[in-house]
Structure formats: C-alpha cells, structure tokens
N, C-alpha and C. Protein backbone atom coordinates (compact mmCIF):
# COMPACT_ATOMS: atom_id res chain seq x y z
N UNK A 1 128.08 160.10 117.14
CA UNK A 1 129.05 160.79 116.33
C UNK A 1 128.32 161.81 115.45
N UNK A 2 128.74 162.77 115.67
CA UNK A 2 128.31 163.77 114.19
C UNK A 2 129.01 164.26 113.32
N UNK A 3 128.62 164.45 112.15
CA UNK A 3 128.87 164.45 110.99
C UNK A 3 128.32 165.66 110.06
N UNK A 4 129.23 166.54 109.62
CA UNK A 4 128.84 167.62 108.62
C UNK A 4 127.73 167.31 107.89
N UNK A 5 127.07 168.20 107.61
CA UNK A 5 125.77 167.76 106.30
C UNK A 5 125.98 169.19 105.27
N UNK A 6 126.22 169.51 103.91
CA UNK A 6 125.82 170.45 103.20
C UNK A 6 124.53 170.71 102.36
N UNK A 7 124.05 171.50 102.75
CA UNK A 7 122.62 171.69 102.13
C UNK A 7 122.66 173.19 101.40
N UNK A 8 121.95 172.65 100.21
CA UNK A 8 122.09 173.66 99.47
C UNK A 8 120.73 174.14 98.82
N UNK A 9 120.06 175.57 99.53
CA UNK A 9 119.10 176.42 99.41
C UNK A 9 119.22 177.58 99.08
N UNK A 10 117.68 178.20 98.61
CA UNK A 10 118.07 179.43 98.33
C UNK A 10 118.33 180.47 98.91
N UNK A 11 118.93 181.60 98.63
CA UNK A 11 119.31 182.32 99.65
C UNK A 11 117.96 183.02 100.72
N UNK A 12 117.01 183.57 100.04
CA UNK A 12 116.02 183.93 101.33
C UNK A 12 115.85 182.92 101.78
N UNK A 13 115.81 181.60 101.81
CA UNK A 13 115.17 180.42 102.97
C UNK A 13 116.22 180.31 103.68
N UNK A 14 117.96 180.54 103.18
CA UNK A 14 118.79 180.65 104.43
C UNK A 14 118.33 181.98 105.86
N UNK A 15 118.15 183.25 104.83
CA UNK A 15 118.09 184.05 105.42
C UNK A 15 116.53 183.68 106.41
N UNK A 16 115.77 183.19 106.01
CA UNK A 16 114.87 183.11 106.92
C UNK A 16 114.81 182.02 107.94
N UNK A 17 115.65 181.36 108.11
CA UNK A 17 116.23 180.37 108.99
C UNK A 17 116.68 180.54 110.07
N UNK A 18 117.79 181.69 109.30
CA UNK A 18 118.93 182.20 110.90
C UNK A 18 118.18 183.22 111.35
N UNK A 19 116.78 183.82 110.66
CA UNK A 19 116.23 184.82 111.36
C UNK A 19 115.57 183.95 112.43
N UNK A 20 114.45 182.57 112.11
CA UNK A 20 114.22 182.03 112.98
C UNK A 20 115.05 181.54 114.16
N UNK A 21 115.94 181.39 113.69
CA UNK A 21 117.46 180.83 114.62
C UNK A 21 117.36 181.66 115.47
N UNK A 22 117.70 183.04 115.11
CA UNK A 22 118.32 184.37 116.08
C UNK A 22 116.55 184.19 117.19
N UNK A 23 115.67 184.17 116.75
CA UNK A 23 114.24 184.21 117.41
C UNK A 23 114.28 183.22 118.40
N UNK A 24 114.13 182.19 117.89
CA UNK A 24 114.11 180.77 119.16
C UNK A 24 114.96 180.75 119.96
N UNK A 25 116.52 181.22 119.34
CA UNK A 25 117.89 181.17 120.59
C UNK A 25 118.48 179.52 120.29
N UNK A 26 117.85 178.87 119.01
CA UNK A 26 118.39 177.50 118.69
C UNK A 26 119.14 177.92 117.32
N UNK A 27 120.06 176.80 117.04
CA UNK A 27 121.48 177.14 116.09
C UNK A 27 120.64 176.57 114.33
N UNK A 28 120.83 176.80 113.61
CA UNK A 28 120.25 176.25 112.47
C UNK A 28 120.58 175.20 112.36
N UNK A 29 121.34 174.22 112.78
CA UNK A 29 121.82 172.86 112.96
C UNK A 29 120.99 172.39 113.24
N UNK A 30 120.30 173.18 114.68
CA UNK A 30 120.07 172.07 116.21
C UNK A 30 118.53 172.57 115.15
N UNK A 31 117.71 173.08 114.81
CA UNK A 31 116.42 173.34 114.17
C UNK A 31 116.52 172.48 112.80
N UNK A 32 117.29 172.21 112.19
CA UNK A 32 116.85 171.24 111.11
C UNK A 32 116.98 169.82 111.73
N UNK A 33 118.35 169.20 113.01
CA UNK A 33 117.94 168.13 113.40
C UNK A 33 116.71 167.88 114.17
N UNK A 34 116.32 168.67 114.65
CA UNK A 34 114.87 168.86 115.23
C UNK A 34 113.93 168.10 114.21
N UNK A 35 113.89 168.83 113.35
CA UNK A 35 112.92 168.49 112.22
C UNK A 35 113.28 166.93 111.72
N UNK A 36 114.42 166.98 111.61
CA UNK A 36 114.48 165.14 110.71
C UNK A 36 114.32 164.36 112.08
N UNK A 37 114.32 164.75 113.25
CA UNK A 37 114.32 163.87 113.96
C UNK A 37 112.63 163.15 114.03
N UNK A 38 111.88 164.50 113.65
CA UNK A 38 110.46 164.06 113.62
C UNK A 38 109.86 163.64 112.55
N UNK A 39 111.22 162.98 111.63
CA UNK A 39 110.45 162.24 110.21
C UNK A 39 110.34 160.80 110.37
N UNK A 40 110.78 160.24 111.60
CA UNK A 40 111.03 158.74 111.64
C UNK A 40 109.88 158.61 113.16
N UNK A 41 109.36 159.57 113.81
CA UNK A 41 108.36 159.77 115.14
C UNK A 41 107.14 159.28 114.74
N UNK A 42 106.62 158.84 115.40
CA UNK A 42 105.14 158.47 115.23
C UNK A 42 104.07 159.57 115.38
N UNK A 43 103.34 159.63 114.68
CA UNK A 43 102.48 160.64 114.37
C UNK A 43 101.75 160.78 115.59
N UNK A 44 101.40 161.58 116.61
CA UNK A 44 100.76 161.65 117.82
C UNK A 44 99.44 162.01 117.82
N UNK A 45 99.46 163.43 116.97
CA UNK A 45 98.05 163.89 116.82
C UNK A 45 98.20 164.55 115.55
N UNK A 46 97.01 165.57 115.13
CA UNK A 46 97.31 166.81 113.79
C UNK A 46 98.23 167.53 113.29
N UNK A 47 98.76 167.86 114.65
CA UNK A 47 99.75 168.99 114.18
C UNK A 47 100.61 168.31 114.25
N UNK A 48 101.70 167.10 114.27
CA UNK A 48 102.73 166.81 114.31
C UNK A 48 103.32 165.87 112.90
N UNK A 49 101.59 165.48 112.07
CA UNK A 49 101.67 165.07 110.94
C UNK A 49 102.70 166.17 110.22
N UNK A 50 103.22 165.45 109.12
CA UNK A 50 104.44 165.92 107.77
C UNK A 50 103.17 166.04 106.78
N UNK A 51 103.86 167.21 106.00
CA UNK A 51 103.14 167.49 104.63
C UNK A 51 103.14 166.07 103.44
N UNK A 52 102.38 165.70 102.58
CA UNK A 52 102.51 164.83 101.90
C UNK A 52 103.93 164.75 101.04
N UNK A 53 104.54 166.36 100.67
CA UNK A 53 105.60 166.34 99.44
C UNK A 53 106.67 165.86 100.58
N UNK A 54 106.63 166.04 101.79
CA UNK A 54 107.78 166.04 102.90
C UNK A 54 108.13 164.51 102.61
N UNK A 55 106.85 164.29 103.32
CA UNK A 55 106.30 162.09 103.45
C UNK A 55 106.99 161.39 102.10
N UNK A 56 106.85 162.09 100.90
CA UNK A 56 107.79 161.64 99.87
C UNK A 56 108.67 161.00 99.90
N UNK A 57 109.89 162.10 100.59
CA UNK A 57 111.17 162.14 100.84
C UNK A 57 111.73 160.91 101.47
N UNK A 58 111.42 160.36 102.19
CA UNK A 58 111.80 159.76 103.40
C UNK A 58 111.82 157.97 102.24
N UNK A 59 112.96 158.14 102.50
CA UNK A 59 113.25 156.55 102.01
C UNK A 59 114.23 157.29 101.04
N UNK A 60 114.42 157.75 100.16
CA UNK A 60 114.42 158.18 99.06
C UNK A 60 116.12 158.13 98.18
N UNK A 61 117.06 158.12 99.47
CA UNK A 61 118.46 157.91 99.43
C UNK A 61 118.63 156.40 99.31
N UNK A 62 117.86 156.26 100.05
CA UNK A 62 117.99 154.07 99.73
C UNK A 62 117.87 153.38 98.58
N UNK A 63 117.18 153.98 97.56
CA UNK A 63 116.59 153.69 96.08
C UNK A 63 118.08 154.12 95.27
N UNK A 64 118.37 155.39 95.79
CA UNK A 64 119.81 155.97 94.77
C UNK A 64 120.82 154.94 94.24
N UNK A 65 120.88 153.74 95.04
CA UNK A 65 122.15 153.23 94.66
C UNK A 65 123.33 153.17 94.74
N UNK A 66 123.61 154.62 95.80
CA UNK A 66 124.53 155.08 96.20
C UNK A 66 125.17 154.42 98.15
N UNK A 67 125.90 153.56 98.39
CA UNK A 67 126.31 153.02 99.52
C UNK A 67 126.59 154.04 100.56
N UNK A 68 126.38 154.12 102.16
CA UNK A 68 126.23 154.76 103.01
C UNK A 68 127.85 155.32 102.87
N UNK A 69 128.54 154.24 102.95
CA UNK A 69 129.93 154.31 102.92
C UNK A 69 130.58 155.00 102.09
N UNK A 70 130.65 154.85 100.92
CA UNK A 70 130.44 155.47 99.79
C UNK A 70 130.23 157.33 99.77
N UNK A 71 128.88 157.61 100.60
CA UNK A 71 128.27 158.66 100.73
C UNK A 71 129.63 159.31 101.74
N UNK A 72 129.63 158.63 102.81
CA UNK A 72 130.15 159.34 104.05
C UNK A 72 131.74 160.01 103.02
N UNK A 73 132.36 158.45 102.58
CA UNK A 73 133.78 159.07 101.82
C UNK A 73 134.00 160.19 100.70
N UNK A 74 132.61 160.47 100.33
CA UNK A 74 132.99 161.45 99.42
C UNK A 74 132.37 163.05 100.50
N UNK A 75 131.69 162.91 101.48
CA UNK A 75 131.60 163.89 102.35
C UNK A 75 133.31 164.08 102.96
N UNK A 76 133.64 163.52 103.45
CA UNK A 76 134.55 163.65 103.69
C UNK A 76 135.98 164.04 103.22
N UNK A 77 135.79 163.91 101.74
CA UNK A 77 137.12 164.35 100.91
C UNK A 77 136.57 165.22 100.20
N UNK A 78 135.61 165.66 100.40
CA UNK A 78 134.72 167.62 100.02
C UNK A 78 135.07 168.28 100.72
N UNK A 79 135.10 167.91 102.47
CA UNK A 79 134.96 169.20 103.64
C UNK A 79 136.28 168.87 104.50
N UNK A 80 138.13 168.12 103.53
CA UNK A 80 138.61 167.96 104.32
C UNK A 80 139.75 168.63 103.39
C-alpha cells in the first residue's frame, strides 16, 4: 500500500531534486524511496555506507511517542 508523505525543504534542494529527477528520468518519489530504502540495507562496501548525521535519524520516530496509527490519522485528515 502507499501512502502520501509531506516533506518540507528548502526551496533550492526542491529545485535541485527535480533537476536530478528530470536527469535520471526517475520521479522525486521513486529517488527519495530509493534512498530510505537503503537506510534499513546492509552496508556492502564504502560507498553504500550513510553519513553519520543520516545514521542519526533512523530510529528516531519511535522515541517521539507518537503511535503509527495515530501518525497515519492525522496524515490523512491533512491531505483529505
């Protein structure tokens, strides 16, 4: 199932996104799930390691306090 996500950046990092977008021929969607998909991957070699501030991140919604359920229902009565 998929599910809307809103992310909120600044405007040149949008703009430099969909420039990458328009370059690769991939949607800015399908390039950021790309990326989270390789935050939970096992590290293979050098280049596929995450930056340390990235490595942070990861857990980081679980600590909030905030229920999945919870999360999804208020996505949902934002973008409906």
């Amino acid at each position: 199932m998929q599910t809307k996500l809103t992310l909120r950046l600044d405007d040149w990092l949008i703009r430099k996104a969909k420039r990458f977008s328009k370059k690769t021929g991939k949607s800015v969607s399908k390039i950021v799930a790309d990326y989270f998909e390789k935050l939970d991957a096992p590290l293979s070699d050098e280049t596929e390691k995450i930056t340390p501030k990235v490595a942070s991140l990861k857990g980081i919604l679980k600590a909030s306090g905030v229920a999945e359920e919870e999360y999804h229902r208020h996505l949902e009565e934002k973008h409906l």
